[in-house]
N, C-alpha and C. Protein backbone atom coordinates (compact mmCIF):
# COMPACT_ATOMS: atom_id res chain seq x y z
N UNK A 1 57.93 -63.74 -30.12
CA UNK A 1 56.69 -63.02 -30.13
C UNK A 1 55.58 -63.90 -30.70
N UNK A 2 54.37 -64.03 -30.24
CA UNK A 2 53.45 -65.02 -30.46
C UNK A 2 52.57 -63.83 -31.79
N UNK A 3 51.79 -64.50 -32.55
CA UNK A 3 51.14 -63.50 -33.57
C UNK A 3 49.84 -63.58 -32.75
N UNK A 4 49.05 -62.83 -33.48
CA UNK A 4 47.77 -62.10 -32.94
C UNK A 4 46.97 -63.77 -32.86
N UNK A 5 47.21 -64.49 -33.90
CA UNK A 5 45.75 -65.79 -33.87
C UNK A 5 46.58 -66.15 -32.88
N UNK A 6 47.67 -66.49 -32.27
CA UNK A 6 47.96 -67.71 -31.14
C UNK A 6 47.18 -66.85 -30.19
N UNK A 7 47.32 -65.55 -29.72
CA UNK A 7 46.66 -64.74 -28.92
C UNK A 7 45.78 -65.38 -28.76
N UNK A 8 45.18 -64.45 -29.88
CA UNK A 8 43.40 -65.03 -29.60
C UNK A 8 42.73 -66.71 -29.38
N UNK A 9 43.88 -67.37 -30.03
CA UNK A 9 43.95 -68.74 -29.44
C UNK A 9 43.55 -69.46 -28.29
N UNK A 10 44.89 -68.62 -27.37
CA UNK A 10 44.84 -68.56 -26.33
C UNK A 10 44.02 -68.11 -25.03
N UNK A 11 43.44 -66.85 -25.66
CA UNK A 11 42.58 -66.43 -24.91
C UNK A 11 41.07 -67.00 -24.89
N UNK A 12 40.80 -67.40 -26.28
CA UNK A 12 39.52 -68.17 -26.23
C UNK A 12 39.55 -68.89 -25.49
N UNK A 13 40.42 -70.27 -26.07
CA UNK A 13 40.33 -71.64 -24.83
C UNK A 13 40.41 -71.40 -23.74
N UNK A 14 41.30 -70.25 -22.70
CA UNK A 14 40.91 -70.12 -21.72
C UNK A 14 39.36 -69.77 -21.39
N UNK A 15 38.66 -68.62 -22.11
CA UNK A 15 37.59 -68.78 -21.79
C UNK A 15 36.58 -69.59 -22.10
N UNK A 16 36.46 -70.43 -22.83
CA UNK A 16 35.59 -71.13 -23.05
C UNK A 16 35.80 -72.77 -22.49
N UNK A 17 37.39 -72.75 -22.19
CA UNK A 17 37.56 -74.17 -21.31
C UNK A 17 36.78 -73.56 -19.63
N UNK A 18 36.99 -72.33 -19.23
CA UNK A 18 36.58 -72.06 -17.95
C UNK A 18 34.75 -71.68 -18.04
N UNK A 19 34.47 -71.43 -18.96
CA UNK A 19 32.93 -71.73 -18.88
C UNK A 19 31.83 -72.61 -19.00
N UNK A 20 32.42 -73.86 -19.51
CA UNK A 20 32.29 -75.30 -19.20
C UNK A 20 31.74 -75.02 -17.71
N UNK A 21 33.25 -75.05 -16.96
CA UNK A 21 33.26 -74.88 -15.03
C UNK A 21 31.77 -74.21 -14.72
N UNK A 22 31.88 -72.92 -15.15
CA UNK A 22 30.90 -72.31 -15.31
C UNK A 22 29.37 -72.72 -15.50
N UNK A 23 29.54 -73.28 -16.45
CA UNK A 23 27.93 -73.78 -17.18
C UNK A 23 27.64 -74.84 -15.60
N UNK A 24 28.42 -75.87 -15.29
CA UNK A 24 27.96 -76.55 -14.69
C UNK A 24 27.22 -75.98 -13.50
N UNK A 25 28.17 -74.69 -12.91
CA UNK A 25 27.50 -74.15 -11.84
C UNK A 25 26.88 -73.27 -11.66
N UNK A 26 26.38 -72.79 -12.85
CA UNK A 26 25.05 -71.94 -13.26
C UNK A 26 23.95 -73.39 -12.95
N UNK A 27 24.27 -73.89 -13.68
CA UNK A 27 23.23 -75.27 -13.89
C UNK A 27 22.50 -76.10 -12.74
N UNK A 28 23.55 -75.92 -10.96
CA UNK A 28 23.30 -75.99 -9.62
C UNK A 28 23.29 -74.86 -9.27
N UNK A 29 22.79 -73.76 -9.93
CA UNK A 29 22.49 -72.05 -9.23
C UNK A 29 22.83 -71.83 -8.31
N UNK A 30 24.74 -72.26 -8.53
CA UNK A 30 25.45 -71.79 -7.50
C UNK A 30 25.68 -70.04 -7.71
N UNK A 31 26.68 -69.25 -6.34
CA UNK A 31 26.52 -68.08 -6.45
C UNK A 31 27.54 -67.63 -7.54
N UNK A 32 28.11 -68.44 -7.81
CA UNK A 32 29.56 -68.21 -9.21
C UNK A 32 29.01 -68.84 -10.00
N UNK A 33 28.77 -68.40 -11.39
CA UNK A 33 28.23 -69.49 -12.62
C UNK A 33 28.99 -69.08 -13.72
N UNK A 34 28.38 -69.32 -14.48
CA UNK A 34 29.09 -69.12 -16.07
C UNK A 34 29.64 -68.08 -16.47
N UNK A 35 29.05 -66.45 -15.73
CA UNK A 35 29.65 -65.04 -16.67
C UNK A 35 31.15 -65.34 -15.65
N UNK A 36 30.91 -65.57 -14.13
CA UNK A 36 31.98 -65.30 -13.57
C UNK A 36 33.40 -66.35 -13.67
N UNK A 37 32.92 -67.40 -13.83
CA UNK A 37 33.96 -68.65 -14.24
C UNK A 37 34.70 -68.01 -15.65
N UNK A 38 33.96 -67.65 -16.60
CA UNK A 38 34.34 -67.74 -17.83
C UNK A 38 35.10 -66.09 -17.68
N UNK A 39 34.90 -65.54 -16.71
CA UNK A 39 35.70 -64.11 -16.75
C UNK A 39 36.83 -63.96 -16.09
N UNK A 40 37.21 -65.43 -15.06
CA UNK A 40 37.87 -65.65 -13.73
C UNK A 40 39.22 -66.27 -15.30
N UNK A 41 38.48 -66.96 -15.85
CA UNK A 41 39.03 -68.37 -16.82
C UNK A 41 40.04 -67.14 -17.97
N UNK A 42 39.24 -66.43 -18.59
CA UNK A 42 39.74 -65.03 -19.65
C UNK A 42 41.05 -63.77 -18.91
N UNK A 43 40.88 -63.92 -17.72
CA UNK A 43 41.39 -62.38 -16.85
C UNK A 43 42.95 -63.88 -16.55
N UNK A 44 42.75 -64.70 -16.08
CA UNK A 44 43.88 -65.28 -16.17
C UNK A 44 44.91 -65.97 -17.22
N UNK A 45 43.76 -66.00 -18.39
CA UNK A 45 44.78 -66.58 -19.57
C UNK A 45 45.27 -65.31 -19.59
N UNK A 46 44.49 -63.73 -20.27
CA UNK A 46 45.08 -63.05 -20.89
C UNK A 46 46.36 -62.22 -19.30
N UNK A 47 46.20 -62.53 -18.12
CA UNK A 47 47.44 -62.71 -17.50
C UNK A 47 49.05 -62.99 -18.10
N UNK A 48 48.36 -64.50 -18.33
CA UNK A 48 49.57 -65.45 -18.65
C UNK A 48 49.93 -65.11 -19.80
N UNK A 49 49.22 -64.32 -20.57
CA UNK A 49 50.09 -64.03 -22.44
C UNK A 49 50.48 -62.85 -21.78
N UNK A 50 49.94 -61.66 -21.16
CA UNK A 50 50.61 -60.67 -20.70
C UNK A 50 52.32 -61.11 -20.29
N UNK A 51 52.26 -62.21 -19.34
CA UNK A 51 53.48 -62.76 -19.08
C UNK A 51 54.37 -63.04 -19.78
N UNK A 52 54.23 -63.65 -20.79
CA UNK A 52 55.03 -64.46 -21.76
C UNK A 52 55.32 -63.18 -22.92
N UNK A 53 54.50 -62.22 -23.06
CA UNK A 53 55.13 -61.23 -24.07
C UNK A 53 55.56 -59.91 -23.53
N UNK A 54 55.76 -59.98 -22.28
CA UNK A 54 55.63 -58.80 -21.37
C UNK A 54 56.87 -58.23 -22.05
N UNK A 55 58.11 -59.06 -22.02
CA UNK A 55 59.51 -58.81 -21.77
C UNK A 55 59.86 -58.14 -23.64
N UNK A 56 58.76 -59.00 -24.62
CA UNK A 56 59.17 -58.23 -26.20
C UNK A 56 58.05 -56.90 -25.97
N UNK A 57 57.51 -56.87 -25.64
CA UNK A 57 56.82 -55.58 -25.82
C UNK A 57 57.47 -54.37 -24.67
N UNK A 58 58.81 -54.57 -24.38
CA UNK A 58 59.48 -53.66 -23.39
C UNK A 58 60.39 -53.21 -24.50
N UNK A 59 60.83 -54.22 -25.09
CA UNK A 59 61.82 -53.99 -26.12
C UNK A 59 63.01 -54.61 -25.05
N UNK A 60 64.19 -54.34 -26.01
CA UNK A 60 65.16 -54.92 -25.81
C UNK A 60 66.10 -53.86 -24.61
N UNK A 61 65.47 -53.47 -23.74
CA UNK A 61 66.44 -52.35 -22.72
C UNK A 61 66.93 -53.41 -21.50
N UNK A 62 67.74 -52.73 -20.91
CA UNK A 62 68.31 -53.82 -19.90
C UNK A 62 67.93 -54.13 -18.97
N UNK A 63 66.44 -53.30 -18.87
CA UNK A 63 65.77 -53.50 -17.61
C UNK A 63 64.99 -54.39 -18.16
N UNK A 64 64.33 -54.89 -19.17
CA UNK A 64 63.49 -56.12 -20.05
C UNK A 64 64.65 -57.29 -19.60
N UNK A 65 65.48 -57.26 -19.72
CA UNK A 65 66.48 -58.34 -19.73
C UNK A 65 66.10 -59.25 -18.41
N UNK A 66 65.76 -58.25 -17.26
CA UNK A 66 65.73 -58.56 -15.68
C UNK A 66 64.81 -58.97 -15.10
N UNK A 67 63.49 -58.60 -16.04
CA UNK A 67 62.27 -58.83 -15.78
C UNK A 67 61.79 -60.52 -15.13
N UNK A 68 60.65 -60.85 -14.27
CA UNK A 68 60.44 -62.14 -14.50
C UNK A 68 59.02 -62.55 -14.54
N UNK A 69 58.57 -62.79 -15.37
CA UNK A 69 57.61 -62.75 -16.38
C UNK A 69 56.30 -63.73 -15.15
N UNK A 70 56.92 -64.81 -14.56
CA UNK A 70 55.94 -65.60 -13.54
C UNK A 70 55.78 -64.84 -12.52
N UNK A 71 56.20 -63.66 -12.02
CA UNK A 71 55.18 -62.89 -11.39
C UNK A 71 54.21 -62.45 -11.64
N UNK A 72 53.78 -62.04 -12.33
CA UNK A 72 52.41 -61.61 -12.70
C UNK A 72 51.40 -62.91 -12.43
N UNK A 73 52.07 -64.31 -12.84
CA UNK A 73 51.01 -65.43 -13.16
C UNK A 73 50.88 -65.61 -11.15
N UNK A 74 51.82 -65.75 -10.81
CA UNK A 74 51.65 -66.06 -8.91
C UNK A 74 50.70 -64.59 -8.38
N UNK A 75 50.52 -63.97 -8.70
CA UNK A 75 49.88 -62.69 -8.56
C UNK A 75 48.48 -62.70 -9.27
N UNK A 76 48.22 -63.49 -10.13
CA UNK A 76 46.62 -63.94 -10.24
C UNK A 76 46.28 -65.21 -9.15
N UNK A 77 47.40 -66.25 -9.10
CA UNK A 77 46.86 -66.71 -8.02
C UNK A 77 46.23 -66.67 -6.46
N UNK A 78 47.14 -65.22 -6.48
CA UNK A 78 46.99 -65.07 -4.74
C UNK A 78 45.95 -63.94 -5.19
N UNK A 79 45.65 -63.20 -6.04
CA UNK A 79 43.83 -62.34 -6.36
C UNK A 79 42.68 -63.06 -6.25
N UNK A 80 43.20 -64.62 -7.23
CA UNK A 80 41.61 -65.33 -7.05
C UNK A 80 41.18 -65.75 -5.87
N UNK A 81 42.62 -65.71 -4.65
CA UNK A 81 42.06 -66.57 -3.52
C UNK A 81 41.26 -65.61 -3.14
N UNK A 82 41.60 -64.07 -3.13
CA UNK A 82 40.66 -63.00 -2.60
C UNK A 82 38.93 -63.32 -3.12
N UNK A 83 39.02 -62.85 -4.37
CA UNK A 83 37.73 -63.27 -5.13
C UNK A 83 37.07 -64.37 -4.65
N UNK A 84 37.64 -65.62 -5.02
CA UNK A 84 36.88 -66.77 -3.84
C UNK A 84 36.38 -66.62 -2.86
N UNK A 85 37.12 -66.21 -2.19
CA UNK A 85 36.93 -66.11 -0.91
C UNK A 85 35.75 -65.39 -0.02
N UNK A 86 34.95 -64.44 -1.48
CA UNK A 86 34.24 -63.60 -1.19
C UNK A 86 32.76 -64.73 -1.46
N UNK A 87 33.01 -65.67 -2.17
CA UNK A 87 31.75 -67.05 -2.49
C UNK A 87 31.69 -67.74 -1.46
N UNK A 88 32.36 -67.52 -0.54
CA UNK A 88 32.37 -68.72 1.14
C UNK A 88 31.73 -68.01 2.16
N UNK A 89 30.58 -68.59 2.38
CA UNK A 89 30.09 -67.77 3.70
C UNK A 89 29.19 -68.67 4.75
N UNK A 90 29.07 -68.54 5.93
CA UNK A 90 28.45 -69.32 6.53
C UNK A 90 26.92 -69.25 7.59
N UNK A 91 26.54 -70.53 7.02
CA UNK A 91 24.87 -70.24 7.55
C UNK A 91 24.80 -71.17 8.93
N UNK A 92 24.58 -70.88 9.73
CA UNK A 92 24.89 -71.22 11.12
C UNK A 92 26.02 -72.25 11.28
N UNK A 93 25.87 -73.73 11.20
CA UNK A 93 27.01 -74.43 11.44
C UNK A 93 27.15 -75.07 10.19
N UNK A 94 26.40 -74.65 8.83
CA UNK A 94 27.10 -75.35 7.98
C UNK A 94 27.78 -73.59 7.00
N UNK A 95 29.10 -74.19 6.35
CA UNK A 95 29.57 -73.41 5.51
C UNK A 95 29.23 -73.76 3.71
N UNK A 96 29.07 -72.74 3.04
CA UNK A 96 28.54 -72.99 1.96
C UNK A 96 29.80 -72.23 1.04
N UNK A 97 29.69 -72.59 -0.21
CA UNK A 97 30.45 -72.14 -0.96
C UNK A 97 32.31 -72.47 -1.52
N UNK A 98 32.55 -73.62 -0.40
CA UNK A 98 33.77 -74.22 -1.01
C UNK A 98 34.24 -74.45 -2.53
N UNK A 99 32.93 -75.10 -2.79
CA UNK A 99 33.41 -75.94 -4.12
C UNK A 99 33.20 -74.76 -5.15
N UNK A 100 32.47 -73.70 -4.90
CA UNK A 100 32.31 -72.94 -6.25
C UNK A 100 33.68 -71.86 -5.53
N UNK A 101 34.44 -71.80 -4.95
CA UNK A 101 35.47 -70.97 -4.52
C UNK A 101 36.91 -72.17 -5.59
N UNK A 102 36.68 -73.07 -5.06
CA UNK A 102 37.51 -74.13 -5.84
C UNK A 102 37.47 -74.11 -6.87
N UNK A 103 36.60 -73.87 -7.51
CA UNK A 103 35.90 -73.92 -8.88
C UNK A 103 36.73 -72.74 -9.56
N UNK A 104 36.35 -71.42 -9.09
CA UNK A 104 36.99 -70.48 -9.34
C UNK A 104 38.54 -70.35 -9.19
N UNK A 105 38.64 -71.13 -8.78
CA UNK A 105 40.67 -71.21 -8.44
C UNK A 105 41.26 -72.45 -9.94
N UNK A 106 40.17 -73.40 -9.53
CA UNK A 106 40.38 -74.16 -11.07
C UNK A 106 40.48 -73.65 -12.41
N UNK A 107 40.00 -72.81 -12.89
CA UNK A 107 39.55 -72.02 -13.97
C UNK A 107 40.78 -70.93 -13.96
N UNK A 108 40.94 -70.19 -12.83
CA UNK A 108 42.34 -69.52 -12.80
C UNK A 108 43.61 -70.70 -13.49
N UNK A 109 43.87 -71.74 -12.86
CA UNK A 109 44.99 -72.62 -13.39
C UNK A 109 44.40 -72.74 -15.05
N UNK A 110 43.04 -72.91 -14.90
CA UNK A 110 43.15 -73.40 -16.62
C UNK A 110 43.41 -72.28 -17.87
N UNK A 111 43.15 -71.12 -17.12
CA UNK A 111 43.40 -69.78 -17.66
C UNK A 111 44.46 -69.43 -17.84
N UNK A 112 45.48 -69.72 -17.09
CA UNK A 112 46.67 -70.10 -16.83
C UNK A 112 47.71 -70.66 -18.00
N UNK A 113 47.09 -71.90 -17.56
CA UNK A 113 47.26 -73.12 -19.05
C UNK A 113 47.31 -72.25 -20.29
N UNK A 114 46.21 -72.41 -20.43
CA UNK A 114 45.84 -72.29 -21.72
C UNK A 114 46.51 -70.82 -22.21
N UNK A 115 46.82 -69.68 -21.68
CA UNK A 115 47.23 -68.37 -21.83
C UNK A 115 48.61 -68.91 -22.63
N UNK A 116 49.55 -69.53 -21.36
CA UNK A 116 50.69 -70.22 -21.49
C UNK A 116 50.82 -71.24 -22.97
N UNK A 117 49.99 -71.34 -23.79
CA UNK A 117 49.73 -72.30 -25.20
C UNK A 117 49.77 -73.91 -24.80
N UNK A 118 49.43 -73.79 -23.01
CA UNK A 118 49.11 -75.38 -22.66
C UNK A 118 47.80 -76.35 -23.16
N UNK A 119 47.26 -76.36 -24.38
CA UNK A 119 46.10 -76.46 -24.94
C UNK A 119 45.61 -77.98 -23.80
N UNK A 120 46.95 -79.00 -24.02
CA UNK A 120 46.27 -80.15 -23.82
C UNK A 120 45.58 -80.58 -22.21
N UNK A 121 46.71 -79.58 -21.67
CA UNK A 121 46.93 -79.89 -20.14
C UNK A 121 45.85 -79.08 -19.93
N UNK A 122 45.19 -77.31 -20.44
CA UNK A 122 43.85 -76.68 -19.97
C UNK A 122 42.75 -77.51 -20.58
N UNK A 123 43.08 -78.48 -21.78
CA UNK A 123 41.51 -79.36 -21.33
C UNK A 123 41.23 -80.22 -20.59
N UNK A 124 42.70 -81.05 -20.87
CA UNK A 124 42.20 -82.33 -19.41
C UNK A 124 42.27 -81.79 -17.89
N UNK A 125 42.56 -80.62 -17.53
CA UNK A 125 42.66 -80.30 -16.11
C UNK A 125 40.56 -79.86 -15.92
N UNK A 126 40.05 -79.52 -17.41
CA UNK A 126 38.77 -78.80 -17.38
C UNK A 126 37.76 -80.07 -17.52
N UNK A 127 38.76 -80.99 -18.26
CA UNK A 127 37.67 -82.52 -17.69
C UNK A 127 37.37 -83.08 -16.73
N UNK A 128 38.62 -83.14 -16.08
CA UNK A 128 38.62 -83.67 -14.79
C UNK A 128 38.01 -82.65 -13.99
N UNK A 129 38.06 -81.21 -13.71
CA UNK A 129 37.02 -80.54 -13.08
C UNK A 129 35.64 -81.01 -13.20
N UNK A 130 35.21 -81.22 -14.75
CA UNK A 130 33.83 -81.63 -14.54
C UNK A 130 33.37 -83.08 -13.84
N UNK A 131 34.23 -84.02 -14.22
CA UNK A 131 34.18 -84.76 -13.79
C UNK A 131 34.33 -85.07 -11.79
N UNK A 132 34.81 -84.00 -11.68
CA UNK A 132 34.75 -84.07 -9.94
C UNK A 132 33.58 -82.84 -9.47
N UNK A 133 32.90 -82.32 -10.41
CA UNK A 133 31.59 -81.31 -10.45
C UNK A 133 30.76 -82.30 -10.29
N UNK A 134 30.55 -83.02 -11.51
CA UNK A 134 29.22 -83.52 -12.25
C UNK A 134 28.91 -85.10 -11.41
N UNK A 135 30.11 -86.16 -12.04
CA UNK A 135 30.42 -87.26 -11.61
C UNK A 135 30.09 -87.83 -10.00
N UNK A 136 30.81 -87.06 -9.32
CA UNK A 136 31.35 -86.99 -8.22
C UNK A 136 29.99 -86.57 -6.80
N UNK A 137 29.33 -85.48 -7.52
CA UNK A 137 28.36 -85.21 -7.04
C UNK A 137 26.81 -86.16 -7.12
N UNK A 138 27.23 -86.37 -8.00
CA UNK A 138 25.56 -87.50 -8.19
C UNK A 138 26.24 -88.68 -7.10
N UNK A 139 27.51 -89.29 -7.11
CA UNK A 139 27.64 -90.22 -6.27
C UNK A 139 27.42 -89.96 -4.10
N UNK A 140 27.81 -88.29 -4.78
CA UNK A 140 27.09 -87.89 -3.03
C UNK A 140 26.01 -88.17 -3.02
N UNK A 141 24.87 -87.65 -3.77
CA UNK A 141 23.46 -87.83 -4.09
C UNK A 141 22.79 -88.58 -3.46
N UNK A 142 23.41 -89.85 -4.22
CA UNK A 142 22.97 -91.60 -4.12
C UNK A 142 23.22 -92.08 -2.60
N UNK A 143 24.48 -91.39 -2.28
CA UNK A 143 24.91 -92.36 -0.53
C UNK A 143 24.20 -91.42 0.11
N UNK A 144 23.74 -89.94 -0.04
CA UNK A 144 23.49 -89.48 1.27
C UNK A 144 21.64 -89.71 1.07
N UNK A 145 21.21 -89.95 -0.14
CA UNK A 145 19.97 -90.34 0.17
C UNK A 145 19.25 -91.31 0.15
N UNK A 146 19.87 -92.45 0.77
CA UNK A 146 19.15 -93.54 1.00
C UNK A 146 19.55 -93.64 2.51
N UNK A 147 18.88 -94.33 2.93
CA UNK A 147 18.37 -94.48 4.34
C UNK A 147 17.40 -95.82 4.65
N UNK A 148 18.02 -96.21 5.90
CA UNK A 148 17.92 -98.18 5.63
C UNK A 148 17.25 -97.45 7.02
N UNK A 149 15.45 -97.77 7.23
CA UNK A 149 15.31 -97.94 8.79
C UNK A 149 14.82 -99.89 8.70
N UNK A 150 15.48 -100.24 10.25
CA UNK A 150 14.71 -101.29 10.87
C UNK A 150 14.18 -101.86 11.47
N UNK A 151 12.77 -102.07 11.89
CA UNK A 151 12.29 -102.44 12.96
C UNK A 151 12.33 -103.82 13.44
N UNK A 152 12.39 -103.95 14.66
CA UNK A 152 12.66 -105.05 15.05
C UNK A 152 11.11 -105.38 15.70
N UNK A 153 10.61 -106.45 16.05
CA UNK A 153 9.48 -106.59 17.22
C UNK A 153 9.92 -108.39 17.19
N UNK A 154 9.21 -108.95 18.70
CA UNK A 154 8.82 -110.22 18.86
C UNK A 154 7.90 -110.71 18.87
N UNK A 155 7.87 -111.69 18.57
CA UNK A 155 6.58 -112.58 18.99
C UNK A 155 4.98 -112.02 19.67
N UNK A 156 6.31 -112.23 20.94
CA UNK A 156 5.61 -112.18 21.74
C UNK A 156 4.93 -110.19 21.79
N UNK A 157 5.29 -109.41 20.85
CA UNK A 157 4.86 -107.80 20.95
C UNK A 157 3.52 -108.04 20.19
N UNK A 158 3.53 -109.42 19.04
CA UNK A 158 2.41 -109.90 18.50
C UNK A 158 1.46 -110.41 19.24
N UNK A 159 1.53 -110.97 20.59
CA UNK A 159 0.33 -111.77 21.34
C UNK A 159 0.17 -110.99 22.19
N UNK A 160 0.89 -109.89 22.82
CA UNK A 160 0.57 -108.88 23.49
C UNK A 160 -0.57 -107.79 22.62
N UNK A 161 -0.36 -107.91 21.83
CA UNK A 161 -1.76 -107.25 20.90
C UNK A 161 -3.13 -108.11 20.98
N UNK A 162 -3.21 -109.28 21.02
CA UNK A 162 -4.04 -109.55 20.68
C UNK A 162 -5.29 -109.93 21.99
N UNK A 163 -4.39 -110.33 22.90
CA UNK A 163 -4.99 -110.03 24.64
C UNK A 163 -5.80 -108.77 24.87
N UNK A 164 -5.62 -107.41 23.78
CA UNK A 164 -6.12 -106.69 24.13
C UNK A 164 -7.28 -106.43 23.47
């Protein structure tokens, strides 16, 4: 049985490792930002402690014995795809909303994590999110906005001007 501070432990870092996610995509006023990351990030840790204490808070009957506790956690996964799924929509031929659907599935695993007392693995999985948010995106930035034009002319497009 975990005591009340690992709880709350647990449940913080999930939310506050998943509102990081959050902050960033409040910050590109995407349509998922910070209340919903950090609620996606909280609803899945306190999942995963649901999981892990499900079976002492049944008590000791023989149907607790049978129980299996990672259902519940595969059963937030296949909800968030719903939820996501509702951030993807499309404006004629381009589709919008992948990465903050991803985003929201990330934050589920780190909610996950961290529920589970994975402290180290829900921060570095929440670094590396930012880092493929933040990082990753300025390097789109840079390649998709530069633009090389070149003109060519001859000589001779020069003495053809001047005949006239």
């Amino acid at each position: 049985m975990l005591s009340h501070a690992e709880i709350g432990l647990r449940l913080i870092a999930g939310a506050l490792l998943s509102a990081t996610i959050g902050y960033e995509r409040e910050a590109r006023a995407r349509a998922a930002g910070l209340r919903t990351h950090l609620l996606a990030g909280l609803s899945a840790a306190t999942f995963m402690v649901l999981s892990t204490e499900f079976t002492y808070w049944q008590g000791a009957s023989a149907a607790a014995k049978y129980t299996d506790p990672s259902r519940i956690a595969a059963a937030v996964v296949a909800g968030i795809g719903f939820l996501a799924g509702g951030a993807i929509f499309r404006e004629g031929m381009t589709v919008r909303g992948l990465t903050t659907a991803a985003g929201l599935w990330l934050v589920t695993a780190i909610g996950l994590c961290a529920g589970a007392g994975m402290f180290l693995t829900s921060g570095s999985v929440t670094l590396l999110g930012l880092f493929a948010l933040a990082a990753l995106r300025y390097l789109e930035d840079t390649r998709e906005g530069r633009r090389l034009t070149v003109e060519l002319s001859s000589p001779l497009d020069d003495l053809a001007g001047l005949e006239q």
